[in-house]
N, C-alpha and C. Protein backbone atom coordinates (compact mmCIF):
# COMPACT_ATOMS: atom_id res chain seq x y z
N UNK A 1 17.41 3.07 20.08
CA UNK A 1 17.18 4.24 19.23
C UNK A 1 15.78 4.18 18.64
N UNK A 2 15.18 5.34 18.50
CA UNK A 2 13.68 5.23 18.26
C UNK A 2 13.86 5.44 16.67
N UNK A 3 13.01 4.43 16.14
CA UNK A 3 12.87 4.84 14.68
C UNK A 3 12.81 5.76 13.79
N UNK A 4 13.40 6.40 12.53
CA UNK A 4 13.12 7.51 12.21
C UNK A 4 13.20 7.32 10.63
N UNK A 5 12.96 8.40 9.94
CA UNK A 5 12.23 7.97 8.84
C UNK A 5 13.59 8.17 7.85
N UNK A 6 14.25 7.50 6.56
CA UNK A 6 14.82 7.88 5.63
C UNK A 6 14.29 7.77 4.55
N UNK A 7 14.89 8.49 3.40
CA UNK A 7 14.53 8.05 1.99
C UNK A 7 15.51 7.05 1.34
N UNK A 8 14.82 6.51 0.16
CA UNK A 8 14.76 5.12 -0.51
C UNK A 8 16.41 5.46 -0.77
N UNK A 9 16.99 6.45 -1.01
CA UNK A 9 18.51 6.82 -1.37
C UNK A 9 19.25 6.27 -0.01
N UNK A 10 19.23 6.63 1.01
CA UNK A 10 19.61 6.62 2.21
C UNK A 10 19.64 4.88 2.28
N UNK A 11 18.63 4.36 1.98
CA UNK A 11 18.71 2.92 2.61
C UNK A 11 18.84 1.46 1.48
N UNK A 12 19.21 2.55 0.11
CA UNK A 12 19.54 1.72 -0.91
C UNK A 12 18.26 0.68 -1.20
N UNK A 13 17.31 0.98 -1.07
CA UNK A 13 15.89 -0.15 -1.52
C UNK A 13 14.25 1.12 -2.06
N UNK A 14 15.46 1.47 -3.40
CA UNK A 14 14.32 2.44 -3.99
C UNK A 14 12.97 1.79 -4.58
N UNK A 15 12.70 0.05 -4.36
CA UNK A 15 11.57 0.03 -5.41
C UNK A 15 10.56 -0.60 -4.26
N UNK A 16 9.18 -0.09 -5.13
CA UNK A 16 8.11 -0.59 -4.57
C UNK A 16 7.90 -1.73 -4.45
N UNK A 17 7.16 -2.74 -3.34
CA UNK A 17 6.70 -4.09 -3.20
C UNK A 17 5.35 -4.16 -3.62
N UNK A 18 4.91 -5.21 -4.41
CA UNK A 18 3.64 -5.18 -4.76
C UNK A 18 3.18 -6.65 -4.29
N UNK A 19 3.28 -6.78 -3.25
CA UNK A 19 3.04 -8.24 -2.55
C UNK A 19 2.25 -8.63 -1.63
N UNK A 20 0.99 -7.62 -1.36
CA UNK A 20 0.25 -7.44 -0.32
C UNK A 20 -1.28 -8.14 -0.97
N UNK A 21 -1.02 -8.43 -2.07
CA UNK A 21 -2.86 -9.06 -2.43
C UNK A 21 -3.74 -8.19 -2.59
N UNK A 22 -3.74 -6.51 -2.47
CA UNK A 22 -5.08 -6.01 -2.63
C UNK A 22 -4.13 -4.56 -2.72
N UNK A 23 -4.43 -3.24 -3.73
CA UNK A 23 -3.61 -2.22 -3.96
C UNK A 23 -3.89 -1.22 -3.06
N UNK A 24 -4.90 -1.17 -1.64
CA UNK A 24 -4.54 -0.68 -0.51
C UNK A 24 -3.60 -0.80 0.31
N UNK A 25 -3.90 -1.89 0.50
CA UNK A 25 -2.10 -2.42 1.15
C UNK A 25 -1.14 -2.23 1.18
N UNK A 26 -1.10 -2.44 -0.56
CA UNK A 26 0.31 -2.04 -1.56
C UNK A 26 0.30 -0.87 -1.18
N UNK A 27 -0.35 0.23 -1.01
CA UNK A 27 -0.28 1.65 -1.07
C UNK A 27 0.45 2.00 0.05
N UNK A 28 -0.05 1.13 1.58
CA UNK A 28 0.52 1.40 2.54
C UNK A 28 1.53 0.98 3.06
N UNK A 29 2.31 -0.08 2.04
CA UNK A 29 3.62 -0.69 2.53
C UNK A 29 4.30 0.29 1.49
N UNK A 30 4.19 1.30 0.92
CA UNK A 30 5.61 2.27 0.10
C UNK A 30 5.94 2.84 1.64
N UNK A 31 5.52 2.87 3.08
CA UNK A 31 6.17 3.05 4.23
C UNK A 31 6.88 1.90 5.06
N UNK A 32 8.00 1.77 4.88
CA UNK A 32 8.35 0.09 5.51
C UNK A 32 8.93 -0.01 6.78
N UNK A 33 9.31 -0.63 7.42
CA UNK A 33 10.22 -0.65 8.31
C UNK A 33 11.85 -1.49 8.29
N UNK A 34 12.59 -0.71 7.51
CA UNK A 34 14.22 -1.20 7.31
C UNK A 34 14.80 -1.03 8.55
N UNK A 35 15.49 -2.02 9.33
CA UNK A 35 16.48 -2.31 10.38
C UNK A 35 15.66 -1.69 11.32
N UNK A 36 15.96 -0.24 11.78
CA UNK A 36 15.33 0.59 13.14
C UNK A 36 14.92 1.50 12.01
N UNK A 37 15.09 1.81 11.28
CA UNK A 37 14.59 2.84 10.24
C UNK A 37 12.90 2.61 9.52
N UNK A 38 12.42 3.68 9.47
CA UNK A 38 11.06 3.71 8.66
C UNK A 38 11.64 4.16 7.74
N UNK A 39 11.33 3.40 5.96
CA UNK A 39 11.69 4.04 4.79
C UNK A 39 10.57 4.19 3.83
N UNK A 40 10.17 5.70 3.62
CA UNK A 40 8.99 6.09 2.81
C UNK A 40 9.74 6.31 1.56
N UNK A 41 8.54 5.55 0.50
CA UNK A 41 9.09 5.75 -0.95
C UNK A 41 8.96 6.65 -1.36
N UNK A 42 7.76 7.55 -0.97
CA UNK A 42 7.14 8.56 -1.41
C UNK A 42 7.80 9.54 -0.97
N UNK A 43 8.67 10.28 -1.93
CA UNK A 43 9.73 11.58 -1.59
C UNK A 43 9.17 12.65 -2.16
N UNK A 44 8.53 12.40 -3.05
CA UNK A 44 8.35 13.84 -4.59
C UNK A 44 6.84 13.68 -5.08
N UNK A 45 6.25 14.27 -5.54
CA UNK A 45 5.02 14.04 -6.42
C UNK A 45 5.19 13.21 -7.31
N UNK A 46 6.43 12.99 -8.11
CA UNK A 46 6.58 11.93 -9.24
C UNK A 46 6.73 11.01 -8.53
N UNK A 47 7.61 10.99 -7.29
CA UNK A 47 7.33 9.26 -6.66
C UNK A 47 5.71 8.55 -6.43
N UNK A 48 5.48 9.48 -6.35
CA UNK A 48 3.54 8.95 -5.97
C UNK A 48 2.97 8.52 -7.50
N UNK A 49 3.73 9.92 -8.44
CA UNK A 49 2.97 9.24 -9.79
C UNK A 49 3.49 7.83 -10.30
N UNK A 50 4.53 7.80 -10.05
CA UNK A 50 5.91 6.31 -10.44
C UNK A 50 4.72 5.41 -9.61
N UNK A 51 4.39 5.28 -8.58
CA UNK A 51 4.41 4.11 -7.55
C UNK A 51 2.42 4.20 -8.31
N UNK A 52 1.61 4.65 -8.75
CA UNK A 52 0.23 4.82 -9.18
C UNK A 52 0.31 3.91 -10.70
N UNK A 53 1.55 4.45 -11.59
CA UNK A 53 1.40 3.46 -12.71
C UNK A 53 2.11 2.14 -12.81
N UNK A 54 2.91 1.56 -12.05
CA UNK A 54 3.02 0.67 -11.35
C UNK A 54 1.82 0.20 -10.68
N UNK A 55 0.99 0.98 -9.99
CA UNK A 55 0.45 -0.29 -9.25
C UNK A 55 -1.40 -0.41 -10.65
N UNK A 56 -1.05 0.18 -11.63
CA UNK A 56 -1.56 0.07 -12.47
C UNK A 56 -2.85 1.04 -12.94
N UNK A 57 -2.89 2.38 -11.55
CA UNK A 57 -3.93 3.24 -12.00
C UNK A 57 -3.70 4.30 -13.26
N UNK A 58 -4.26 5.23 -13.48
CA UNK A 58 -3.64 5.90 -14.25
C UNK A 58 -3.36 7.39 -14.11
N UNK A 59 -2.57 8.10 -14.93
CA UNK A 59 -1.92 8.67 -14.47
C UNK A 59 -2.15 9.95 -15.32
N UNK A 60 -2.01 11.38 -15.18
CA UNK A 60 -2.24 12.78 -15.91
C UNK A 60 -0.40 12.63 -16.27
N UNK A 61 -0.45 13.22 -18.17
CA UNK A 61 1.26 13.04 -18.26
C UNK A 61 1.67 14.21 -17.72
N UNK A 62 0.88 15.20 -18.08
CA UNK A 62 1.69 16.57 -17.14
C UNK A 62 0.68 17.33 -16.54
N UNK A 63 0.82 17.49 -14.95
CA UNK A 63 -0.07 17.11 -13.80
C UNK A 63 -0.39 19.20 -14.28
N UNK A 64 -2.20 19.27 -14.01
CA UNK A 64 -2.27 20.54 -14.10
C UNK A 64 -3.17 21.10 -13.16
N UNK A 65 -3.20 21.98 -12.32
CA UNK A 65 -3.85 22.45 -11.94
C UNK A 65 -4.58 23.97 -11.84
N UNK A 66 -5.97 24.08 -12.58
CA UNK A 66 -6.69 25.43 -12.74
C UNK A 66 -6.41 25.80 -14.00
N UNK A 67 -5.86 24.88 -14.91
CA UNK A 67 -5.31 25.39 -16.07
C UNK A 67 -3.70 25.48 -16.10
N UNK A 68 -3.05 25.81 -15.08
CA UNK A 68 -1.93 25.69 -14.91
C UNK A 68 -0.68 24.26 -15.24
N UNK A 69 0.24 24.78 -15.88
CA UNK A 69 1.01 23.05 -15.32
C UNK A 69 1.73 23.38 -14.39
N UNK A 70 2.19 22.56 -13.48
CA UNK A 70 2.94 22.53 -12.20
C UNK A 70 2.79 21.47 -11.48
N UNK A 71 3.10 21.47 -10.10
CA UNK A 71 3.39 21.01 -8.78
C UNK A 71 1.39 20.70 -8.83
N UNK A 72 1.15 19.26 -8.55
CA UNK A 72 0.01 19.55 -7.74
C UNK A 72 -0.29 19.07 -6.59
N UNK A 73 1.00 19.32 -5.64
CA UNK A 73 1.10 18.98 -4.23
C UNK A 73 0.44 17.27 -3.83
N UNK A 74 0.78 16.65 -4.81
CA UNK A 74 0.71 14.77 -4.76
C UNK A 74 0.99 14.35 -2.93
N UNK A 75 2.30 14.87 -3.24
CA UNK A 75 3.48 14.00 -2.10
C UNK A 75 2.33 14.00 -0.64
N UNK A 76 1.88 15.24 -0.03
CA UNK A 76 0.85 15.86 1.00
C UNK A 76 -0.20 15.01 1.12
N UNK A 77 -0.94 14.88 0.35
CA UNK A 77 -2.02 14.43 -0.16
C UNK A 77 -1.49 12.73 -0.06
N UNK A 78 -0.86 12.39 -0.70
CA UNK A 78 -0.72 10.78 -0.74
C UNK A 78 -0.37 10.84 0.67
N UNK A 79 0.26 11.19 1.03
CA UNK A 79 0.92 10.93 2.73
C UNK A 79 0.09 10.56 4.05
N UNK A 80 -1.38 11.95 3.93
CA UNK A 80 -1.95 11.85 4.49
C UNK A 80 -3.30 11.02 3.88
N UNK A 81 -3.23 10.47 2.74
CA UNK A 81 -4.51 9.40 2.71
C UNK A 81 -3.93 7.85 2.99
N UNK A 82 -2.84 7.75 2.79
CA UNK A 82 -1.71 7.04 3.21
C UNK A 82 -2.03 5.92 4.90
N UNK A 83 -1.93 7.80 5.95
CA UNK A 83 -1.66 7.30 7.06
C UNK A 83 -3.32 7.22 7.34
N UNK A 84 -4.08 7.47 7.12
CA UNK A 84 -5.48 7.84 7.45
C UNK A 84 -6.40 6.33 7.16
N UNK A 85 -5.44 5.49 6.34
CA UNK A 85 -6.20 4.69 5.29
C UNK A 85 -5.18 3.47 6.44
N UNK A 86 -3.95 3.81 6.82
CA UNK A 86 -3.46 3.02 7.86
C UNK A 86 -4.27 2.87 9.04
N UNK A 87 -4.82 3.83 9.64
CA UNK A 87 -5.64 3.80 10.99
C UNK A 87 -6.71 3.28 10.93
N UNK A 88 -7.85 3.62 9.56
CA UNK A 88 -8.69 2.93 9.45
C UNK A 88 -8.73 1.15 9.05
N UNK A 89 -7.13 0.89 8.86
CA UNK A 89 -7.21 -0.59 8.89
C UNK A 89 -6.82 -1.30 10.00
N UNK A 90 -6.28 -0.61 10.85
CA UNK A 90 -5.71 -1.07 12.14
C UNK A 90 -7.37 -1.10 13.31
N UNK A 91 -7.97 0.06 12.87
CA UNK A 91 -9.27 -0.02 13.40
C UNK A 91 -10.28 -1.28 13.61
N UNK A 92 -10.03 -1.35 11.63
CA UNK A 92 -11.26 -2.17 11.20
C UNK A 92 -10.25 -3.42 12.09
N UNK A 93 -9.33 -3.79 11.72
CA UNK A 93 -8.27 -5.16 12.10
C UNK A 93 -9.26 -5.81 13.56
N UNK A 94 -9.41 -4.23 14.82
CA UNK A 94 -8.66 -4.40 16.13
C UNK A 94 -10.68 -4.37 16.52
N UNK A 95 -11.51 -4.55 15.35
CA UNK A 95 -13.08 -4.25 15.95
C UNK A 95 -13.76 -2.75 16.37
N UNK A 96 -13.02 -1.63 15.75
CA UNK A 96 -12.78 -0.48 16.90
C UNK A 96 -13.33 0.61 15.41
N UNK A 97 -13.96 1.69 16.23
CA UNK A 97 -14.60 2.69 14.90
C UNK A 97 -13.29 3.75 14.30
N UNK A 98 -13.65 3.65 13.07
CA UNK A 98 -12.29 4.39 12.70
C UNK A 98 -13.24 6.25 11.78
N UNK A 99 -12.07 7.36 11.77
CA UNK A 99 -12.27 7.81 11.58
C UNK A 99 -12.18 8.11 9.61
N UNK A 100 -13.12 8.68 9.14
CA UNK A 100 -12.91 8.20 7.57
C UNK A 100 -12.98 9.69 7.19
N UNK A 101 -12.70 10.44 7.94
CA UNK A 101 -13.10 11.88 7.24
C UNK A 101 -11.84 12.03 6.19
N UNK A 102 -10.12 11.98 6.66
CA UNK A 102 -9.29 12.11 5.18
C UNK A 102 -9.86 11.33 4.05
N UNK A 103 -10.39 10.31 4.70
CA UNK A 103 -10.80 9.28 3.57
C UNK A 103 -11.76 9.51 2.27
N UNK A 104 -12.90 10.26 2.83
CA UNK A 104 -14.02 10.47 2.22
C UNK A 104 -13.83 11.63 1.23
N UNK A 105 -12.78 12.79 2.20
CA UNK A 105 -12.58 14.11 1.49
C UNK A 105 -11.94 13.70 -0.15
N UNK A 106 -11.07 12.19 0.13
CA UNK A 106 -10.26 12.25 -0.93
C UNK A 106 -11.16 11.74 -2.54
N UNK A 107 -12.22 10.88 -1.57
CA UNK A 107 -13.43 10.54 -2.78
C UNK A 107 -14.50 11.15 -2.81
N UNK A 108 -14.04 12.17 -2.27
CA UNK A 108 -15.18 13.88 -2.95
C UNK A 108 -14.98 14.06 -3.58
N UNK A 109 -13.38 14.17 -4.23
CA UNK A 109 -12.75 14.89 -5.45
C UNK A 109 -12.72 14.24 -6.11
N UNK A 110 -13.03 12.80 -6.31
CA UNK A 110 -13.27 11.94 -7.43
C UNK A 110 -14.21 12.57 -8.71
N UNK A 111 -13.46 12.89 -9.92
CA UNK A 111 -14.24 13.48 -10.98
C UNK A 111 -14.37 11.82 -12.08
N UNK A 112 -15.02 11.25 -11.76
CA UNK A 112 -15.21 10.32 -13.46
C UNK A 112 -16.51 10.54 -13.53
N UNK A 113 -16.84 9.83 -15.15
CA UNK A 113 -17.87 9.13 -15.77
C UNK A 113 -17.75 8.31 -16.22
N UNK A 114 -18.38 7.54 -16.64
CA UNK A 114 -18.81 6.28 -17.51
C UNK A 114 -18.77 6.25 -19.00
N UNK A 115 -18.35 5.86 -19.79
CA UNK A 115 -18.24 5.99 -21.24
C UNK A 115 -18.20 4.61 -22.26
N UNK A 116 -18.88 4.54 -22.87
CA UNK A 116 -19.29 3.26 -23.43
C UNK A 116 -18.01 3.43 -24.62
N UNK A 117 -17.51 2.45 -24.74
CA UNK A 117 -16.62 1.71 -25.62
C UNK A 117 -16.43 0.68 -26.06
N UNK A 118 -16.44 0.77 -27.79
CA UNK A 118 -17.10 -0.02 -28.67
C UNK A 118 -15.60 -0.24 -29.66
N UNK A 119 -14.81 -1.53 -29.54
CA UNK A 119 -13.62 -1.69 -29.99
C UNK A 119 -14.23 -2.92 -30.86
N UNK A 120 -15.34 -3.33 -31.27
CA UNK A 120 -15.17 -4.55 -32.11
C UNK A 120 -16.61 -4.63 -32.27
N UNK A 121 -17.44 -5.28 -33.44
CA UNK A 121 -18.96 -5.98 -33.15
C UNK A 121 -19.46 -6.26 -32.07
N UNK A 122 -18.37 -7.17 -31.67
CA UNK A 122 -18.81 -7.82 -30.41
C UNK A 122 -18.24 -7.34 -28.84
N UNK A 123 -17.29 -6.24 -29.16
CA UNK A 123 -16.39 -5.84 -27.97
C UNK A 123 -16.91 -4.52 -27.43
N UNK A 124 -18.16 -4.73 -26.43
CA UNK A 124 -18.80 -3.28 -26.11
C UNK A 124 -18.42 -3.38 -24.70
N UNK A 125 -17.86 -2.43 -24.03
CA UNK A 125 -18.16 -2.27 -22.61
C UNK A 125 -17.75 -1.02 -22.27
N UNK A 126 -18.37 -0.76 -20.89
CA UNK A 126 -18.21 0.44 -20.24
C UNK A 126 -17.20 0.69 -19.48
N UNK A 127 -16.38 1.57 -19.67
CA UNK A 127 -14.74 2.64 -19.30
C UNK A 127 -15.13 3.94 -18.06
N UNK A 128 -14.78 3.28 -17.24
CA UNK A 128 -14.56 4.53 -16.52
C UNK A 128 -13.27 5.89 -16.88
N UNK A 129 -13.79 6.93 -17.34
CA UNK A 129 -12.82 7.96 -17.83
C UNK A 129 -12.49 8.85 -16.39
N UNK A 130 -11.54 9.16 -15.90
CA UNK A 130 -11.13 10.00 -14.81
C UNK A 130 -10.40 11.50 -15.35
N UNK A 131 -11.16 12.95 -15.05
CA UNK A 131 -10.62 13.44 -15.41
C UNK A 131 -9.27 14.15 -13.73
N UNK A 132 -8.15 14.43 -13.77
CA UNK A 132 -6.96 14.22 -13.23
C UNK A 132 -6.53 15.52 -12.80
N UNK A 133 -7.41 16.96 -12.37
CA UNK A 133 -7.01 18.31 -12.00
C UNK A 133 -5.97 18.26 -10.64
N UNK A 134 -6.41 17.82 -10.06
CA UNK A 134 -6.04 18.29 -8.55
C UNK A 134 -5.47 16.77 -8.10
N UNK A 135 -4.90 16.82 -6.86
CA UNK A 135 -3.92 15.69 -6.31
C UNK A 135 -5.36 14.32 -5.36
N UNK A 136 -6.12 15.43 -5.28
CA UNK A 136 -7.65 14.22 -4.51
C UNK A 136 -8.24 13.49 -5.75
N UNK A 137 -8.40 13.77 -6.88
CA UNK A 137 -8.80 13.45 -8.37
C UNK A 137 -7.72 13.02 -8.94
N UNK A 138 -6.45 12.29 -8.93
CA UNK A 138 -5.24 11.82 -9.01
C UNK A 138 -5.33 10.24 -8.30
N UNK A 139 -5.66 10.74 -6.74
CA UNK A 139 -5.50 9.97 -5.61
C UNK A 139 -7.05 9.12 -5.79
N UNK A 140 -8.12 9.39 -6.15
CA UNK A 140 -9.28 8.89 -5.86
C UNK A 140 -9.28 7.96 -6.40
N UNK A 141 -8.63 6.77 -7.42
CA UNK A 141 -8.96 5.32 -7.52
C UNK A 141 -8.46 4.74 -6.48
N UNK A 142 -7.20 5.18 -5.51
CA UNK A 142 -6.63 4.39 -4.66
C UNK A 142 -7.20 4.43 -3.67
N UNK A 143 -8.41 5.71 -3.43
CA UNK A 143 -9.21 5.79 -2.03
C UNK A 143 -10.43 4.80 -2.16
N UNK A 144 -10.71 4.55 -3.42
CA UNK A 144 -11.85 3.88 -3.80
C UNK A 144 -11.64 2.23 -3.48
N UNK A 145 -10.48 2.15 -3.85
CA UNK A 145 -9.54 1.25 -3.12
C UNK A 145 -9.50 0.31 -1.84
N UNK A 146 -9.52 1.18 -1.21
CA UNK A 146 -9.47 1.26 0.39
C UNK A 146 -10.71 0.83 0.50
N UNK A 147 -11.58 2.14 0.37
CA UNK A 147 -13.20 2.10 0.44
C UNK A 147 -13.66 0.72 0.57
N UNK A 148 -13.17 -0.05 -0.87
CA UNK A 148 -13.52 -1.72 -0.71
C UNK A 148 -13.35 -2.55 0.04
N UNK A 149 -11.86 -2.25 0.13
CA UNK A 149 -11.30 -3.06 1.30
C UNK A 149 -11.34 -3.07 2.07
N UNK A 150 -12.14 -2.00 2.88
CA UNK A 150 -12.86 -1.90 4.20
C UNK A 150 -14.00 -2.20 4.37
N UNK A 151 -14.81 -2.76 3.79
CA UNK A 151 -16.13 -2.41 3.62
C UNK A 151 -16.58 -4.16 3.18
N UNK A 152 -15.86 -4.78 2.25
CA UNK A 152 -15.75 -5.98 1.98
C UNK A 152 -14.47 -6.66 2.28
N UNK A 153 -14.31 -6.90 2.41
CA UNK A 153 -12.80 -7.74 2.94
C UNK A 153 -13.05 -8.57 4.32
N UNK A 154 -12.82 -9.62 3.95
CA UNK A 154 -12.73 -10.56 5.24
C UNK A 154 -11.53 -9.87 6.01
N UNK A 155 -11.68 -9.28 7.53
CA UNK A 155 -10.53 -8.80 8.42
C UNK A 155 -9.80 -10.03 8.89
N UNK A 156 -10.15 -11.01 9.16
CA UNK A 156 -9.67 -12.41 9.37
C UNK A 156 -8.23 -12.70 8.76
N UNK A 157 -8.44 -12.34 7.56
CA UNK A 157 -7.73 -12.74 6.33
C UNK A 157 -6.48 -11.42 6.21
N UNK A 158 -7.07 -10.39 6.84
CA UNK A 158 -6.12 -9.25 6.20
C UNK A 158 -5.12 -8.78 7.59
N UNK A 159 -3.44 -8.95 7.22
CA UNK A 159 -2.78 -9.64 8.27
C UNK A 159 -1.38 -8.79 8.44
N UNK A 160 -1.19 -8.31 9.55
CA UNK A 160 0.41 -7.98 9.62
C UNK A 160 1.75 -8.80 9.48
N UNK A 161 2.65 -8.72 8.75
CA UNK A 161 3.39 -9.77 8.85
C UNK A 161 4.10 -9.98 10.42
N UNK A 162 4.18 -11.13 10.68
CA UNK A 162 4.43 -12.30 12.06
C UNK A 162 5.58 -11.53 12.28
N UNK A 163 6.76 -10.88 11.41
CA UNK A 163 8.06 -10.09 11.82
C UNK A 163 8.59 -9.18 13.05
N UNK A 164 8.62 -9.48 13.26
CA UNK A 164 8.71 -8.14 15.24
C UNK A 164 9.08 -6.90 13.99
N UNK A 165 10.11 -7.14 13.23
CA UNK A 165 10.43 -6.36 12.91
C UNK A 165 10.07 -5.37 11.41
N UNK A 166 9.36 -6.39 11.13
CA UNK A 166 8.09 -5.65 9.95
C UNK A 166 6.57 -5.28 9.86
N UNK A 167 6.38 -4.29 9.12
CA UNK A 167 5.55 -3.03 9.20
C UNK A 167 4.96 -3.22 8.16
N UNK A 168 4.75 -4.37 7.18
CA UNK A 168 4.29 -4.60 6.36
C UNK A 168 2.77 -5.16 6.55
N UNK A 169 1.51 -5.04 5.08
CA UNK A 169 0.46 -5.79 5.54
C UNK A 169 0.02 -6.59 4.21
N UNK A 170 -1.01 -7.75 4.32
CA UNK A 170 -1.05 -8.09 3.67
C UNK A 170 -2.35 -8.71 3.41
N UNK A 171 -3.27 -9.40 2.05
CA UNK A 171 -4.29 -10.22 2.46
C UNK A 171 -3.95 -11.53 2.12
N UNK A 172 -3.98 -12.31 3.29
CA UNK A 172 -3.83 -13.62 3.15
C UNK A 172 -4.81 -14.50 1.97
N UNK A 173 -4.64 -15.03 1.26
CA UNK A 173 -5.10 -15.64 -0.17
C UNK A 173 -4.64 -17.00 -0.15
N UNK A 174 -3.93 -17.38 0.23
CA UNK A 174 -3.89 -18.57 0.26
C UNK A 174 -4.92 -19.89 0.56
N UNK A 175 -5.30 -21.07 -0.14
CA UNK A 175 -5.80 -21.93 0.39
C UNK A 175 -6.34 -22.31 1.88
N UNK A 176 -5.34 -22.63 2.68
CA UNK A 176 -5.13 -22.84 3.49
C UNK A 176 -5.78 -21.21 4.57
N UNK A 177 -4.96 -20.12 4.49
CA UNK A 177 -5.03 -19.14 5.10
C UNK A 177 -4.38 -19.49 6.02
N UNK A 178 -3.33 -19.33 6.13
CA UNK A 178 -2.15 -19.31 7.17
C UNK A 178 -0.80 -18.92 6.85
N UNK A 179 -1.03 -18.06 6.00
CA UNK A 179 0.27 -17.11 5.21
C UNK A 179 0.71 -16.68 6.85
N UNK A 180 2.14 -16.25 6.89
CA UNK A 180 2.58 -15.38 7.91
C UNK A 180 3.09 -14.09 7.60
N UNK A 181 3.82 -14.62 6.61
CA UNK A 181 4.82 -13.53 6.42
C UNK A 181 4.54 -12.69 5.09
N UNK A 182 4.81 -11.40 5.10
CA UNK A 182 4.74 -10.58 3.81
C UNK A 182 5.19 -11.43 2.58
N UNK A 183 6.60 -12.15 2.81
CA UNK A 183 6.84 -13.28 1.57
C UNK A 183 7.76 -13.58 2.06
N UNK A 184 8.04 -14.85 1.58
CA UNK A 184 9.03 -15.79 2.08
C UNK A 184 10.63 -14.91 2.07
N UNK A 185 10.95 -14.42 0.70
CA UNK A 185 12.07 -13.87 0.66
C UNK A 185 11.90 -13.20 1.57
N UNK A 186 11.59 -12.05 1.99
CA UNK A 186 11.92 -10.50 3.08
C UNK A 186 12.26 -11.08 4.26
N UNK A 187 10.97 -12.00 5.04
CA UNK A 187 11.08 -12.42 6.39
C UNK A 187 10.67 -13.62 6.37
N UNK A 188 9.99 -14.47 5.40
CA UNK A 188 9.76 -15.96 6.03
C UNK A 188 11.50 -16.43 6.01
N UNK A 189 12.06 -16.41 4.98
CA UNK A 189 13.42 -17.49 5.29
C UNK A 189 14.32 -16.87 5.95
N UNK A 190 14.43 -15.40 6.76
CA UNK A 190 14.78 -15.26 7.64
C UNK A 190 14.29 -15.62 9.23
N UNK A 191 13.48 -15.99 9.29
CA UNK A 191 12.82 -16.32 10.22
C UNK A 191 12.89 -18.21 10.68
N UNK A 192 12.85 -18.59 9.33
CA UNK A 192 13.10 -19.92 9.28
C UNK A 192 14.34 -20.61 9.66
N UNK A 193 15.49 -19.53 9.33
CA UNK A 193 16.46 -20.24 9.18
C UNK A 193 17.03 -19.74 11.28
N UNK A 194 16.41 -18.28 11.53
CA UNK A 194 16.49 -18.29 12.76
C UNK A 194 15.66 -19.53 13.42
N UNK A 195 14.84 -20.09 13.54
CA UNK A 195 14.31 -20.84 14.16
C UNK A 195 14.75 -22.70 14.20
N UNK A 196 15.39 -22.41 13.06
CA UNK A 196 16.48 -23.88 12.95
C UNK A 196 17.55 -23.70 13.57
N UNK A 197 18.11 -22.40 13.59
CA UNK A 197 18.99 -22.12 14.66
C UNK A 197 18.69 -22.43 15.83
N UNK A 198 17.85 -22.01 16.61
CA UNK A 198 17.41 -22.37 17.65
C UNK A 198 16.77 -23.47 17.82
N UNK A 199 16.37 -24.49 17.12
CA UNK A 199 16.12 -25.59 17.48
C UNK A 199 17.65 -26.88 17.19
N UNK A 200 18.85 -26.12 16.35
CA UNK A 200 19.92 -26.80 16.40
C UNK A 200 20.42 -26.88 17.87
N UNK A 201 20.77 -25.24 18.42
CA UNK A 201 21.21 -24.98 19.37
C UNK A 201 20.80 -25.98 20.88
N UNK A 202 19.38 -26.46 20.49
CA UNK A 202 18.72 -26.98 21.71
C UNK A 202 18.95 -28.30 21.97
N UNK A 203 19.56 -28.84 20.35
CA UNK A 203 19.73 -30.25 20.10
C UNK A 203 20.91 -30.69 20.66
N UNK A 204 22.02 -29.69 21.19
CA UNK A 204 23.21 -30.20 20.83
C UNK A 204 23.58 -30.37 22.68
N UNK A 205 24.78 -31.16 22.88
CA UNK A 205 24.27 -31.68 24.15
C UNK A 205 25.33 -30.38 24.97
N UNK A 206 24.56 -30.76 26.00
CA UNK A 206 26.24 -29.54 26.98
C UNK A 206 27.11 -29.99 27.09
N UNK A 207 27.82 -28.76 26.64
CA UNK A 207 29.13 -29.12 27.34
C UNK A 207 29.88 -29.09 28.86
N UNK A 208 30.44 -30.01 29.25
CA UNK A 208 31.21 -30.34 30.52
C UNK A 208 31.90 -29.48 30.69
């Protein structure tokens, strides 16, 4: 059966993973791969806003657009900087030119400035202020995001998990650099304990 997509209701695993080392990543594992199923977290515009203050950007409390409050079509917008921000890492991964045009459009709409803030004698520094109209000006710290992580990031280091059956990515950080797996819980100690299986199985003598 070819994979197909459910929501987080459907497959009972409504929360985000934040286990990827860098919040591009994170961005692109709210698409996972459960059993034969692809499960996107991102259902609603508030799921995109939920999964943004979590991963610690910030957030408009009531989203407006033109003056208006309403809908500012998030869900669209995250989806496709989402998959766009997927290709360009599979690109950068595989040595191969990737296309950055969703990418760039989304840090066109980037509205900040700079604002000096002065909390103490000694406590001066500069705040980036974002103002939050539209769903590309919402989305633009997480493209900025990317931006980095493409641009600086050892590809060496930045890794699919070893899983046949996971869709997850990650940046390896470790010492060593020989992480495999997204994390031990999901698929390393499933994997482990398959592979003791199979090296029990090999141990044991035939039977007559």
């Amino acid at each position: 059966m070819n994979p197909h997509t459910v929501s987080p209701e459907e497959s009972g695993r409504p929360h985000a993973l934040f286990l990827a080392g860098h919040p591009a990543l994170d961005f692109l594992n709210t698409r996972m791969r459960v059993n034969a199923a692809f499960l996107d977290l991102l259902q609603s515009d508030e799921d995109v806003l939920i999964w943004l203050r979590q991963a610690g950007y910030p957030t408009p409390r009531t989203p407006r657009i033109d003056g208006r409050t309403g809908s500012v079509a998030l869900l669209r917008s995250a989806r496709r900087l989402r998959e766009s921000v997927r290709s360009l890492v599979e690109s950068r991964k595989m040595g191969q030119r990737g296309d950055p045009f969703i990418l760039n459009s989304i840090l066109a709409a980037s509205r900040s400035y700079p604002q000096l803030v002065w909390r103490g004698p000694n406590a001066v520094e500069i705040e980036t202020v974002r103002r939050q109209e539209t769903a590309g000006s919402i989305l633009a710290p997480v493209a900025e995001a990317a931006a980095e992580l493409l641009t600086t990031a050892d590809f060496d280091l930045i890794k699919h998990c070893e899983d046949d059956t996971c869709s997850l990515w990650f940046s390896d950080q470790t010492k060593s650099h020989n992480r495999r797996w997204c994390s031990m819980e999901i698929c390393g100690n499933r994997n482990k304990v398959a592979a003791y299986r199979v090296r029990d199985r090999n141990r044991r003598p035939p039977t007559s």
